[in-house]
Protein backbone atom coordinates (compact mmCIF):
# COMPACT_ATOMS: atom_id res chain seq x y z
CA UNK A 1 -10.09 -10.47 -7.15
CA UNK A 2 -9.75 -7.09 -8.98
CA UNK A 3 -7.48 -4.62 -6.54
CA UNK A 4 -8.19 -1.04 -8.49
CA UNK A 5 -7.77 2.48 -7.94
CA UNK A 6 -9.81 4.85 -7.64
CA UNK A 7 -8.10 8.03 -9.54
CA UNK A 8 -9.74 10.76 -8.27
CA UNK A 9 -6.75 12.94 -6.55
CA UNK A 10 -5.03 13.04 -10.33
CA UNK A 11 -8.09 14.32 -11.87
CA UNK A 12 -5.30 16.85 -13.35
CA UNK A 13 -3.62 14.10 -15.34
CA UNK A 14 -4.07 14.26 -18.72
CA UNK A 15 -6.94 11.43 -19.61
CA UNK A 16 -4.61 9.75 -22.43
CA UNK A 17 -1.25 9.95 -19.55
CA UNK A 18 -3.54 8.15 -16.85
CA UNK A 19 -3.03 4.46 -16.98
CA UNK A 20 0.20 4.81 -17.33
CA UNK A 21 0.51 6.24 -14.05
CA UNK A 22 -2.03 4.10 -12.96
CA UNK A 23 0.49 1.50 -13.64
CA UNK A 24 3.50 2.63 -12.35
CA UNK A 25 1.81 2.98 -8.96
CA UNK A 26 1.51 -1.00 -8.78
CA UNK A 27 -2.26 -1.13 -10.18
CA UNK A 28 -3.32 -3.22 -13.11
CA UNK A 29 -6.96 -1.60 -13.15
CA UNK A 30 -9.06 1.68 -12.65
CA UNK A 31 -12.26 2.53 -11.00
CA UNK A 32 -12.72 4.88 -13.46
CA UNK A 33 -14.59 8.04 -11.23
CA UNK A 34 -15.77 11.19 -12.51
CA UNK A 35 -13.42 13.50 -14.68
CA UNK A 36 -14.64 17.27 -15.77
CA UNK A 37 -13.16 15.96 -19.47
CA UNK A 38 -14.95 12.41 -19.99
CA UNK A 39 -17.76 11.59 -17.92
CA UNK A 40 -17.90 14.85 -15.31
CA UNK A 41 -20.16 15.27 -12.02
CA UNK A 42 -24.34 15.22 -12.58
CA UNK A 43 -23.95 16.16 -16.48
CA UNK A 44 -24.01 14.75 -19.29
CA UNK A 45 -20.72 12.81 -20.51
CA UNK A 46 -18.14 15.05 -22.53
CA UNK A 47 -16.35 11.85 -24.18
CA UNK A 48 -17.16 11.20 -27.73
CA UNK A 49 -15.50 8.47 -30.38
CA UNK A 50 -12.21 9.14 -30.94
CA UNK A 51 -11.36 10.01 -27.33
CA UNK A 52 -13.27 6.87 -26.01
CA UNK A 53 -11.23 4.90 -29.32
CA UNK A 54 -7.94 6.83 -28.26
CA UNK A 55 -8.23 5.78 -24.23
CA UNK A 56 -8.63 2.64 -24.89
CA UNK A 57 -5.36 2.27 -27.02
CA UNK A 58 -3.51 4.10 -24.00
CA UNK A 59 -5.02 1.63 -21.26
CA UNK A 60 -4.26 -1.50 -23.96
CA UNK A 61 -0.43 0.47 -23.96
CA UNK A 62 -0.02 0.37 -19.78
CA UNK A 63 -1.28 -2.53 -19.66
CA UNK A 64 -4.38 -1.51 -17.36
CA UNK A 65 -7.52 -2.24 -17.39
CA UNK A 66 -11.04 -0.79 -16.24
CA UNK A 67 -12.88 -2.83 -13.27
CA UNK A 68 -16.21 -0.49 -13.33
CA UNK A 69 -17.10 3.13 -14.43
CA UNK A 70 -17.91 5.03 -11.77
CA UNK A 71 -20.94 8.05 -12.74
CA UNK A 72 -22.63 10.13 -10.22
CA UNK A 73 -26.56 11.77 -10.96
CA UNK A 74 -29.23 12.50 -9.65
CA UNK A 75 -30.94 9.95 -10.75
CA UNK A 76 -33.23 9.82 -7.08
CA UNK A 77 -33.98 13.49 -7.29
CA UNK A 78 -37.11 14.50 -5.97
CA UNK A 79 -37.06 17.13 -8.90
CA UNK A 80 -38.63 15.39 -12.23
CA UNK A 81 -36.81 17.45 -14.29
CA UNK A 82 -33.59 16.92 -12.81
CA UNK A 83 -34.43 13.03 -12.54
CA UNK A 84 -35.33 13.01 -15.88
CA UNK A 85 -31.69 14.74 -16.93
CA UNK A 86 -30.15 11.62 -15.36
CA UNK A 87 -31.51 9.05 -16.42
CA UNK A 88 -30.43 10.45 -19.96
CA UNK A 89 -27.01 11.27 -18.91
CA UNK A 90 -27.38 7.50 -17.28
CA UNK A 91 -27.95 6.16 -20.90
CA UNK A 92 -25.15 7.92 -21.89
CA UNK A 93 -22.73 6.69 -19.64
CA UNK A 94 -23.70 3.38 -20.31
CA UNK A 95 -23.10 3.22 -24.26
CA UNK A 96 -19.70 4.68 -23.23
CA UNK A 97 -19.11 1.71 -20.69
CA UNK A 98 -20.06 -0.90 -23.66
CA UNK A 99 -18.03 0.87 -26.03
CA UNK A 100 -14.69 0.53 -23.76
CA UNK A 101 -15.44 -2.66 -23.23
CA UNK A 102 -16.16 -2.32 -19.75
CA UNK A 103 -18.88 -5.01 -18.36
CA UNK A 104 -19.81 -3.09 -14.79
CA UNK A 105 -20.69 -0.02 -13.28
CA UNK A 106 -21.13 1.16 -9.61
CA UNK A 107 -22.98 4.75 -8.27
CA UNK A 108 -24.75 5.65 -5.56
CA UNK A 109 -28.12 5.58 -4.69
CA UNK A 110 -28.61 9.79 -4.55
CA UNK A 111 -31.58 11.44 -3.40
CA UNK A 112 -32.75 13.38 -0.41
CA UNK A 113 -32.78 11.94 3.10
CA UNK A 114 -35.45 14.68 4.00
CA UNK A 115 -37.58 13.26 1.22
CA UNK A 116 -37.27 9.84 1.53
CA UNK A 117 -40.62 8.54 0.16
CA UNK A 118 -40.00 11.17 -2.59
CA UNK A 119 -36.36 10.15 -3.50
CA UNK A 120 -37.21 6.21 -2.92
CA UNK A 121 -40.41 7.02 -5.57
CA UNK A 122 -37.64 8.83 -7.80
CA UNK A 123 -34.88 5.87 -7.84
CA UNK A 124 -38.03 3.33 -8.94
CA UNK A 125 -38.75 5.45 -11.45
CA UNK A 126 -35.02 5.59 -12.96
CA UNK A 127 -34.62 1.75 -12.67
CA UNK A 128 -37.90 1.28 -14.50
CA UNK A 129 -36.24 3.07 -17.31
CA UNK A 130 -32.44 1.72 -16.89
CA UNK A 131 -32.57 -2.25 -15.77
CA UNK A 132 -33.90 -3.00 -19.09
CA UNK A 133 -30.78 -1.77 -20.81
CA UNK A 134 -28.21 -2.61 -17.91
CA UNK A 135 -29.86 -6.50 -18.92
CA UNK A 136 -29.63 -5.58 -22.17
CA UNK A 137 -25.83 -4.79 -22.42
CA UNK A 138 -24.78 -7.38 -19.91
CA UNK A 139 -24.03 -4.67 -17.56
CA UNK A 140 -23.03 -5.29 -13.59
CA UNK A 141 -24.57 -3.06 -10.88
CA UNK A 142 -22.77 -2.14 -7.86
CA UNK A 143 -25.11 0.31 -5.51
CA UNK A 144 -24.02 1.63 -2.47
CA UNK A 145 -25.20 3.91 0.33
CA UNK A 146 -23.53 7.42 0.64
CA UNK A 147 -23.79 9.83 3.40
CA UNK A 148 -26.81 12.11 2.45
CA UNK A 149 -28.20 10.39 0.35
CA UNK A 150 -31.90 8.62 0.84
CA UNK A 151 -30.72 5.43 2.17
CA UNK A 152 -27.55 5.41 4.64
CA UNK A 153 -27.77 3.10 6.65
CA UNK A 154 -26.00 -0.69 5.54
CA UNK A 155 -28.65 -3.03 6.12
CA UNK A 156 -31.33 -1.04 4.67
CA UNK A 157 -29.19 -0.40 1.43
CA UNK A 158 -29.11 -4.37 0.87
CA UNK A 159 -32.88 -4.70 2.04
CA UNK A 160 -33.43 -2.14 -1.38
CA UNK A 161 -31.01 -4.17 -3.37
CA UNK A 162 -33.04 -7.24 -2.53
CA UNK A 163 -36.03 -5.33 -3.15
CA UNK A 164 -34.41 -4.58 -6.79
CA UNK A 165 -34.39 -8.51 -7.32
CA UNK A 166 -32.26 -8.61 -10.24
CA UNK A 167 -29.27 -10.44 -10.78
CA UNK A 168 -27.16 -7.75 -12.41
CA UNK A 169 -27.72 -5.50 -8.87
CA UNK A 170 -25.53 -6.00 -6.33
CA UNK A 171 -23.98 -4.26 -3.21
CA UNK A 172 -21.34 -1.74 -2.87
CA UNK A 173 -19.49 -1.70 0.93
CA UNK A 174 -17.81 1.45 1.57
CA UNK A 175 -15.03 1.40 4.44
CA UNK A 176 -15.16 4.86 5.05
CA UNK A 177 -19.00 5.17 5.77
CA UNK A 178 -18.48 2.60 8.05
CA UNK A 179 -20.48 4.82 11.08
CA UNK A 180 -22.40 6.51 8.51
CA UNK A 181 -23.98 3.39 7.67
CA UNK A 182 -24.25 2.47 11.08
CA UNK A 183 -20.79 1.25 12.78
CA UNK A 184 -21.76 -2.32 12.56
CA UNK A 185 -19.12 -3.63 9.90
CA UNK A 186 -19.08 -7.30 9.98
CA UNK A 187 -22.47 -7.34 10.81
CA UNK A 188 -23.47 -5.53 7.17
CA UNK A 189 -20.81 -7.25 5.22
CA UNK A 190 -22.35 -10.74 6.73
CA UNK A 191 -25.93 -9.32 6.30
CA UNK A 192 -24.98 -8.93 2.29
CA UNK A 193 -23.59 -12.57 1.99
CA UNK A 194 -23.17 -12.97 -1.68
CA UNK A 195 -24.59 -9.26 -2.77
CA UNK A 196 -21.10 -8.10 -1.28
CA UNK A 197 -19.37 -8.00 -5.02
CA UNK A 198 -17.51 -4.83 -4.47
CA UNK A 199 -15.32 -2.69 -2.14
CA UNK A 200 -13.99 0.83 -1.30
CA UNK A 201 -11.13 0.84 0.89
CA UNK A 202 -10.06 4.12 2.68
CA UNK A 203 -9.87 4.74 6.49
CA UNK A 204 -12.25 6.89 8.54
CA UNK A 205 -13.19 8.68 11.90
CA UNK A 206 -16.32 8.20 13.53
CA UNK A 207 -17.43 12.08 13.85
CA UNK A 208 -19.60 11.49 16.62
CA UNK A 209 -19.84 12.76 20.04
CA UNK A 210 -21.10 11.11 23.18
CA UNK A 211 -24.47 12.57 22.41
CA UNK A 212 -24.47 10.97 19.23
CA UNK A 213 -24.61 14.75 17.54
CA UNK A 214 -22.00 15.08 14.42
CA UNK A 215 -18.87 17.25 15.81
CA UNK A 216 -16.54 19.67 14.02
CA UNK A 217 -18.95 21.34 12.28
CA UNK A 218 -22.24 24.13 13.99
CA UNK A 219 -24.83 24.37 15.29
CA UNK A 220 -25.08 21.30 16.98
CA UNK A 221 -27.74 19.02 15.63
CA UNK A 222 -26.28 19.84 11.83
CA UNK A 223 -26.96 17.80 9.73
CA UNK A 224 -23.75 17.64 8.23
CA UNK A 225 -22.51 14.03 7.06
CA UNK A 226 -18.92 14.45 8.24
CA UNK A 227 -16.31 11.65 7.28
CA UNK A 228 -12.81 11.24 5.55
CA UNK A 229 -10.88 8.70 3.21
CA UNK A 230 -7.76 8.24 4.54
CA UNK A 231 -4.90 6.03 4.13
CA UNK A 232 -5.66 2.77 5.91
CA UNK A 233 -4.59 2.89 9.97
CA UNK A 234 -5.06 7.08 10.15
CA UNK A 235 -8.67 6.27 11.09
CA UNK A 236 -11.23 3.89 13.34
CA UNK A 237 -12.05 1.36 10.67
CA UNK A 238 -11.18 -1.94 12.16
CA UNK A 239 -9.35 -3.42 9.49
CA UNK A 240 -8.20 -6.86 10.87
CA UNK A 241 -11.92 -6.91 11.66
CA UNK A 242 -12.43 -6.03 8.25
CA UNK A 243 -9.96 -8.09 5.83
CA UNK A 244 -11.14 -10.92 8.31
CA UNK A 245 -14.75 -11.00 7.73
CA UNK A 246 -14.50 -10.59 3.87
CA UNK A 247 -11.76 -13.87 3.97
CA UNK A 248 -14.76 -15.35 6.22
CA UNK A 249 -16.70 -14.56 2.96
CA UNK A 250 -14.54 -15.15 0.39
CA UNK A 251 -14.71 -12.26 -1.19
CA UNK A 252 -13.81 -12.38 -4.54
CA UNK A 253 -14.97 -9.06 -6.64
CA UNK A 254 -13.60 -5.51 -6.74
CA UNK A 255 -11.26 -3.84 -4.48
CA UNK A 256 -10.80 -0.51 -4.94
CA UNK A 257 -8.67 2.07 -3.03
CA UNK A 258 -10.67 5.13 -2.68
CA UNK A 259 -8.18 7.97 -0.10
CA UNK A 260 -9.24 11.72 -1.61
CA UNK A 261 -7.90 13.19 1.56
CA UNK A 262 -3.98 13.30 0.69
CA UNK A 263 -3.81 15.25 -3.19
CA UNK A 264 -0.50 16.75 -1.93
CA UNK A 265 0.97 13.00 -1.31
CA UNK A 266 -1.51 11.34 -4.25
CA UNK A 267 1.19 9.22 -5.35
CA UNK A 268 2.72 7.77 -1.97
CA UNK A 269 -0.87 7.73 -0.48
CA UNK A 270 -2.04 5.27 -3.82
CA UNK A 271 1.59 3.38 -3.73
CA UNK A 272 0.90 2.52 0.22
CA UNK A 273 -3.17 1.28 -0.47
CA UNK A 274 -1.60 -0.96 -3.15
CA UNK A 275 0.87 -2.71 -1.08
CA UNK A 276 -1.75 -2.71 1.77
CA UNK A 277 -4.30 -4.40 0.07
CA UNK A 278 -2.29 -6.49 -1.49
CA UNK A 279 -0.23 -7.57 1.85
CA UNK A 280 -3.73 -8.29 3.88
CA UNK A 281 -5.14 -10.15 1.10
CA UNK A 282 -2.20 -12.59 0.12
CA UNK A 283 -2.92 -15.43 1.63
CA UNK A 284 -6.49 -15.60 1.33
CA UNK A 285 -7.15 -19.57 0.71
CA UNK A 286 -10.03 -19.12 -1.46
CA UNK A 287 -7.99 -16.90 -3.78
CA UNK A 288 -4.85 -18.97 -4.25
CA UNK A 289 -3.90 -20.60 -7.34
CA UNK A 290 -4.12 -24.49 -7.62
CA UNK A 291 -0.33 -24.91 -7.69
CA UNK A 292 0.04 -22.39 -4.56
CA UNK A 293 -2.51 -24.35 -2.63
């Protein structure tokens, strides 16, 4: 199993100074998310050559590796245009995955949950054009369901990934959107069964009130997707519940630490979801080593 992080709060650090951090905080690989100066939010990639060439001597120098690339487009878009735009940025992002040497990527499955037919249409479209070279390049697929976007809900999300019926296409779970994606945790990761191949691990609150209306935020009946990623045990997530089922499982892909909500205590924050992890996962049978067994 591949315990990463997810190094969104040090977006700051200099792209060449990152896995060295990222190994001083205890991790040996990156879920390598969105940066404004290699592959930034919904445009097209900024990295060229020699900075792709010059990254990959400074993760070869620390020691660290990268588990998946992480992009985010809107590839389910209702607007052509704009669906059109991602795929190409898509394309881009994947010769830059190949050319680091990187064999998977995960995202999200976008769109508008007011246009669902629309945004479903959309994502068909975009996998038309982007299985064929995901096969081509030997590329992994990790898709998972994200709070606004035009599947939410767990079970549906691997229904679609079924649907997809491709063996490079597998399922995402996210801790956080636990409630989002409908509160039944076990039940989803179970549902999955071997489509489960990857992980993000930060805690959450269900922002729900008796009424079942989101809270926090007005008028009530927003629809505002309210939720957190917090260090593990400042939220609801069960986590015994949670580290249990996947040893049920034996899970065995990526598991990456994903807490945005703590930029003022990045580095403790990532130091504690390291030893975490790595404390509730230690004695998984399934994972042990023939001469620990």
């Amino acid at each position: 199993m591949k315990i990463a992080l997810d190094p969104y709060m040090f977006r700051d650090v200099p792209l060449l100074e990152l896995p060295a951090l990222v190994a001083e905080l205890g991790y040996e690989y990156i879920e390598l998310s969105p940066r404004p100066d290699f592959i930034p939010f919904f445009v097209h990639p900024r990295a060229d050559k020699r900075r792709i060439s010059e990254f990959r001597r400074a993760l070869a120098d620390a020691g660290v590796k990268i588990a998946t690339m992480l992009p985010l487009y809107h590839w389910a878009g209702p607007d052509e245009d704009e669906r059109q735009n991602a795929v190409r940025y898509w394309k881009r992002a994947i010769e830059i995955t190949v050319e680091l040497g990187v064999d998977t990527m995960n995202s999200e499955f976008n769109g508008r949950p007011e246009q669902q037919p629309k945004s479903e249409g959309q994502f068909w479209r975009s996998m038309e054009e982007l299985l064929p070279i995901f096969e081509r390049e030997s590329i992994q697929l990790r898709l998972e369901p994200h709070p606004d976007d035009f599947i939410e809900d767990g079970r549906e999300a691997v229904d679609m990934i079924r649907g997809i019926n491709h063996p490079n296409v597998s399922f995402l779970y996210c801790a956080p959107h636990t409630f989002h994606m409908g509160g039944d945790l076990a039940g989803v990761m179970e549902y999955a069964g071997d489509l489960l191949t990857h992980l993000h691990v930060a805690d959450s609150l269900d922002h729900r009130a008796s009424s079942g209306l989101r809270y926090i935020v007005n008028p009530p009946g927003s629809a505002c997707r309210v939720h957190q990623h917090l260090d593990i045990g400042q939220g609801e997530v069960d986590w015994d519940l949670f580290f249990g089922t996947l040893e049920g499982l034996e899970f065995d892909g990526v598991m990456t630490a994903c807490v945005f909500a703590w930029e003022d205590r990045a580095y403790e924050s990532s130091k504690f979801m390291r030893e975490e992890m790595g404390r509730r996962t230690r004695d998984w049978k399934h994972l042990a080593t023939p001469a620990t067994r």
